[in-house]
Protein backbone atom coordinates (compact mmCIF):
# COMPACT_ATOMS: atom_id res chain seq x y z
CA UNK A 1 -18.90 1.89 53.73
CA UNK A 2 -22.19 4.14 53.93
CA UNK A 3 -24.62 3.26 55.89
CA UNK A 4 -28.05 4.71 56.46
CA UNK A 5 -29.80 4.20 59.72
CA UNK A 6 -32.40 5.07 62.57
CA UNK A 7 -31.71 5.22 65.87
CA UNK A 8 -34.02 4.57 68.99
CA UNK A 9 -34.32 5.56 72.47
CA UNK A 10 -32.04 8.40 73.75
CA UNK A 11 -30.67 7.90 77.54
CA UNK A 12 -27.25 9.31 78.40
CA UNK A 13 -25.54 6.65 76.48
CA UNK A 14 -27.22 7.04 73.53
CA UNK A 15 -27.19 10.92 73.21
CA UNK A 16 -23.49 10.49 73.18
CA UNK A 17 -23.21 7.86 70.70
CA UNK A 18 -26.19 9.56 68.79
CA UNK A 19 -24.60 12.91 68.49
CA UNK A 20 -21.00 11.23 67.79
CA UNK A 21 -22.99 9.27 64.64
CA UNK A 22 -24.26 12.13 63.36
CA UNK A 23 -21.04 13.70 63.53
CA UNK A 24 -19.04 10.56 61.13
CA UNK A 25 -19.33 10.50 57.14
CA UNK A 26 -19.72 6.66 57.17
CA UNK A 27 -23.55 6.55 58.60
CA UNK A 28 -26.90 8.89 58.13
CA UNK A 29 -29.25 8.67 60.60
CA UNK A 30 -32.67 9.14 58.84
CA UNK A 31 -34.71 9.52 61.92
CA UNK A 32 -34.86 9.20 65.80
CA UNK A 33 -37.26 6.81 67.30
CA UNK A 34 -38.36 7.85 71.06
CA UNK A 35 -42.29 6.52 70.60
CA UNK A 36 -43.66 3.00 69.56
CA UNK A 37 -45.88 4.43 66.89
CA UNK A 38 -42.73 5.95 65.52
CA UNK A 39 -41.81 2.51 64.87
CA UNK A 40 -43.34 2.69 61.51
CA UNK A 41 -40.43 4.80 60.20
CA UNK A 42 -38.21 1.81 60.33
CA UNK A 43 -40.73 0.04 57.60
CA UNK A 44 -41.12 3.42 55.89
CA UNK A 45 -37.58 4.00 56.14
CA UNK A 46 -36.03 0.60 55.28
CA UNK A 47 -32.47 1.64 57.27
CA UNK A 48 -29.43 -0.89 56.49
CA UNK A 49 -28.92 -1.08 60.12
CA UNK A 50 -30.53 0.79 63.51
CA UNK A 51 -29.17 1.21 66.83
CA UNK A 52 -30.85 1.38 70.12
CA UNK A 53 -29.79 2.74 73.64
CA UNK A 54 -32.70 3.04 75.82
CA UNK A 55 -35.77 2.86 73.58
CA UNK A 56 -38.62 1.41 76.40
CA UNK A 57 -41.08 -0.51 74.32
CA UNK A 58 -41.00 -3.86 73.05
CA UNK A 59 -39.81 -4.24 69.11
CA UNK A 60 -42.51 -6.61 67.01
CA UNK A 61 -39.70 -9.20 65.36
CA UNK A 62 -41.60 -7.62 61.69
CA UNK A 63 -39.38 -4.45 62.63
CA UNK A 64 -36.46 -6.19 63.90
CA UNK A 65 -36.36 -8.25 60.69
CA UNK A 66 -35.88 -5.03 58.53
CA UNK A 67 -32.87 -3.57 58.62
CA UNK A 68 -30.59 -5.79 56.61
CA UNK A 69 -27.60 -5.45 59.62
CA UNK A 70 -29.95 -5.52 62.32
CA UNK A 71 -30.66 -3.65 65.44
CA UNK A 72 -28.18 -3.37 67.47
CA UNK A 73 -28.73 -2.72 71.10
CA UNK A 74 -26.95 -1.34 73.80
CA UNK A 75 -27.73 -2.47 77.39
CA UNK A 76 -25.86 -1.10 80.35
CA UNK A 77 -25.50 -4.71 81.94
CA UNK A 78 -22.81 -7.58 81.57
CA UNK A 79 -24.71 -9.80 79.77
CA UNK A 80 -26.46 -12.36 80.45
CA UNK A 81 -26.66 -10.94 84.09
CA UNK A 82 -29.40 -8.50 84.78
CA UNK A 83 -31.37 -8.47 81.73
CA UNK A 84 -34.23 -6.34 81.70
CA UNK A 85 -34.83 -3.05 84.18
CA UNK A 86 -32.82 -1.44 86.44
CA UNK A 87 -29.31 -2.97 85.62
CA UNK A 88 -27.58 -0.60 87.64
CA UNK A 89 -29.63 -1.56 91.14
CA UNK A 90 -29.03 -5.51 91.18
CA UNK A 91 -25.01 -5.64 90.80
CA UNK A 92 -25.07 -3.77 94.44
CA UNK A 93 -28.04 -6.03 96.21
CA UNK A 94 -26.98 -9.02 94.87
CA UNK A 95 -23.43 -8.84 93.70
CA UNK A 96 -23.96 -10.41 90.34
CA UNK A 97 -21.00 -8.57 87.89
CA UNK A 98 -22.13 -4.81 86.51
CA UNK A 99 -21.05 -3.97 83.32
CA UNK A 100 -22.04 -2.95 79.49
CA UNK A 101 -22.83 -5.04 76.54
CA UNK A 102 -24.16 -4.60 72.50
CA UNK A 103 -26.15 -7.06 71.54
CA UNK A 104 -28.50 -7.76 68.12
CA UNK A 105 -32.01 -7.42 69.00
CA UNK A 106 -34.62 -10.05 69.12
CA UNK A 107 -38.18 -10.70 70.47
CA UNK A 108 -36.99 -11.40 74.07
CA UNK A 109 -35.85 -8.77 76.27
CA UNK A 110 -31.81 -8.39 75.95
CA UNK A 111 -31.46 -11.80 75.03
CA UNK A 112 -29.72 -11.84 71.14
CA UNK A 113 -26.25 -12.44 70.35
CA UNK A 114 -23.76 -10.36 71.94
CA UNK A 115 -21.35 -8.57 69.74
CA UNK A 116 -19.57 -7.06 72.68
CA UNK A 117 -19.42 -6.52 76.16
CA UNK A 118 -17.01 -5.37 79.09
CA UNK A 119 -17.13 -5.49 82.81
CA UNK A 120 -17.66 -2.14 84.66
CA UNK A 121 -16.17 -2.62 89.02
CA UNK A 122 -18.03 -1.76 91.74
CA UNK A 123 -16.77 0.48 94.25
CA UNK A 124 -17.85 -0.02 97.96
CA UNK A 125 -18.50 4.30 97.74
CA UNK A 126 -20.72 3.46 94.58
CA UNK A 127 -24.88 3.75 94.96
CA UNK A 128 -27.31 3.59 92.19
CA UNK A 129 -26.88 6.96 90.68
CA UNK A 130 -22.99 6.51 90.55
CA UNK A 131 -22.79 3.31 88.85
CA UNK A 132 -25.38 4.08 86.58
CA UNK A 133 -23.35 7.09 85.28
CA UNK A 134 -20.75 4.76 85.17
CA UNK A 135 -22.60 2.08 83.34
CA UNK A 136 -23.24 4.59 80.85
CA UNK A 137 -19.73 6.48 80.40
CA UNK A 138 -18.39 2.52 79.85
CA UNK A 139 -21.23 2.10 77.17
CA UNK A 140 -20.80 4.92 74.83
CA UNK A 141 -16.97 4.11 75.14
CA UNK A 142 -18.22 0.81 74.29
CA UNK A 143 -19.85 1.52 70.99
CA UNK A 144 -16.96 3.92 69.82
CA UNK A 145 -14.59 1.52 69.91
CA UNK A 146 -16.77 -1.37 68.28
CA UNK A 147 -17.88 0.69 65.59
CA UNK A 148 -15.58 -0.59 63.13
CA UNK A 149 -16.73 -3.97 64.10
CA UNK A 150 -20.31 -3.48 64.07
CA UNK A 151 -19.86 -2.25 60.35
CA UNK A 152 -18.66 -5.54 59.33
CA UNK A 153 -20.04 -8.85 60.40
CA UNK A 154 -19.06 -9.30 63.74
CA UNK A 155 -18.61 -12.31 65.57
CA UNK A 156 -21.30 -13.08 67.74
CA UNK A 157 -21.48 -15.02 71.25
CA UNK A 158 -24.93 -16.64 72.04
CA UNK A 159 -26.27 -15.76 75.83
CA UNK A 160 -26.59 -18.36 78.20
CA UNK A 161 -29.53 -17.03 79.97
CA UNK A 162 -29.77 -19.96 81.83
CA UNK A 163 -26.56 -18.76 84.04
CA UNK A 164 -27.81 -15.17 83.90
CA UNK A 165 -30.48 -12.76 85.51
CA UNK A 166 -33.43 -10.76 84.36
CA UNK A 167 -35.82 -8.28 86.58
CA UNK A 168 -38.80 -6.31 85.85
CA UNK A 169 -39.49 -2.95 85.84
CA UNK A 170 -42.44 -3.66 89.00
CA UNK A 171 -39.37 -4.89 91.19
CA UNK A 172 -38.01 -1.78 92.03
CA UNK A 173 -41.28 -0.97 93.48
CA UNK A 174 -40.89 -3.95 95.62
CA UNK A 175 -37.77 -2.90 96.73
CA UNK A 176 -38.34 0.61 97.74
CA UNK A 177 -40.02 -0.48 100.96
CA UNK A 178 -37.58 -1.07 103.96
CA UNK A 179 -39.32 -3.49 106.25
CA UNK A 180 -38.54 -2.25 109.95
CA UNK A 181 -39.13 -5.72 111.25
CA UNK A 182 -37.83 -7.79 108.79
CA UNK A 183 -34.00 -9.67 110.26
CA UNK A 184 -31.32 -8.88 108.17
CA UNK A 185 -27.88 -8.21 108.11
CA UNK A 186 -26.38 -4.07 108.70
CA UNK A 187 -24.27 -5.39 105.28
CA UNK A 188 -27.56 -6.46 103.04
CA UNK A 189 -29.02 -3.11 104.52
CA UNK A 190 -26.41 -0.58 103.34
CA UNK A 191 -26.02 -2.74 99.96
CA UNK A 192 -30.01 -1.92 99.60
CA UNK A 193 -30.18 1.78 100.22
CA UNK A 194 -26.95 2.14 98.19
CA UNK A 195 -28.82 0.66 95.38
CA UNK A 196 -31.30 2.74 95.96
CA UNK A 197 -29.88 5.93 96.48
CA UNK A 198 -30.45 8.12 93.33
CA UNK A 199 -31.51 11.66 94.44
CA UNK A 200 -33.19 13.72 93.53
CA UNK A 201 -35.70 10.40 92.75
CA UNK A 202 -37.31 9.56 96.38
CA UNK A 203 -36.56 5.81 96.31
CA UNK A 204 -36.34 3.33 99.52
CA UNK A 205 -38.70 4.35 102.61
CA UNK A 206 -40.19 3.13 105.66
CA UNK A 207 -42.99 3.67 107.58
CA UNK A 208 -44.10 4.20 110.65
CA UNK A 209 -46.98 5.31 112.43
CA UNK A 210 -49.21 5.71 109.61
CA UNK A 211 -46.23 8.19 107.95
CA UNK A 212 -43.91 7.09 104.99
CA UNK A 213 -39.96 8.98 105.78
CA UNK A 214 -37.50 8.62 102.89
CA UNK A 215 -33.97 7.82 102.86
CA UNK A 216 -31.28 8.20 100.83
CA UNK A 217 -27.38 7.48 101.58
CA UNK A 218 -23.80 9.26 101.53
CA UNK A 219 -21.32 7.47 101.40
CA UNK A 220 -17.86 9.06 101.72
CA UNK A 221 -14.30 7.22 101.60
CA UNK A 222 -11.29 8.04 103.56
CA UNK A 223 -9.04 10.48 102.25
């Protein structure tokens, strides 16, 4: 089966499974999608099926309801936990389960049928950075192995968002700031600037008088 398509979006995850598309005689991808006003392609284009890892802007349901397969998405969280921004932060601070998922596509953010999706541990040595390279090793393996499925029709599983999470892209501003005299525990602490921890990006800081100092974490196990 042939197959031509667009893709959106390109983070780590999706250069990988973009440049191991291009690479397969069963799909043709037409054109690659990084802008919103490249969105027009899609209509233009009229794709049997598109595929998005990491495209940032909001997809009006006329696009979505294109491509005769769909858009397929892939989000680097375990569905319907921490849907939305920054999926790789919120599995440390708040121990809901990290992982990666494909999903169709529709007007609300990461909430369509899952096709797919597999839980990705967290390592008491893991900070932001880390698990998000992890999150996105475990997606592209993700895809590759689904491929076959997401040809077909696959079998879908609705979300329960209800039992799930979602966070906005403002929250990790909110979170940056360590509060020097706010209680809390040295365990919720070290969870937080782990989460945070993603050099060379300058995330959590604190200030004091009048100056804002910058931290970042290293964690180290035993040998």
């Amino acid at each position: 089966m042939f197959m031509d398509a667009v893709f959106l979006g390109m983070n780590p995850a999706g250069r990988e499974v973009y440049n191991w598309l291009n690479q397969r005689k069963d799909i043709k991808i037409k054109a690659l999608i990084t802008e919103k006003h490249q969105l027009q392609l899609i209509k233009q284009l009229q794709p049997e099926i598109a595929i998005s890892s990491g495209f940032k802007h909001k997809i009006p349901q006329k696009i979505i309801n294109i491509p005769e397969k769909g858009i397929i998405n892939l989000h680097p969280s375990f569905l319907p936990y921490n849907r939305g921004a920054h999926p790789y932060i919120h599995p440390i601070i708040d121990k809901t389960p990290a992982g990666v998922s494909i999903h169709y596509m529709n007007q609300k953010i990461d909430e369509g049928p899952v096709i797919a999706k597999r839980e990705v541990s967290v390592q008491k040595e893991d900070t932001g950075k880390t698990l998000h390279r992890k999150l996105m090793d475990a997606q592209a393996r993700l895809f590759k192995q689904e491929w076959e499925n997401i040809k077909q029709k696959p079998e879908t599983q609705e979300q329960k968002t209800s039992k799930g999470t979602k966070h906005r892209k403002e929250e990790l501003e909110e979170l940056r700031q360590i509060d020097l005299d706010r209680e809390t525990t040295t365990g919720e602490l070290i969870d937080k600037l782990k989460a945070l921890t993603y050099p060379p990006h300058k995330n959590a800081y604190f200030k004091s008088n009048g100056e804002k100092y910058f931290l970042n974490l290293e964690i180290t196990r035993e040998d």
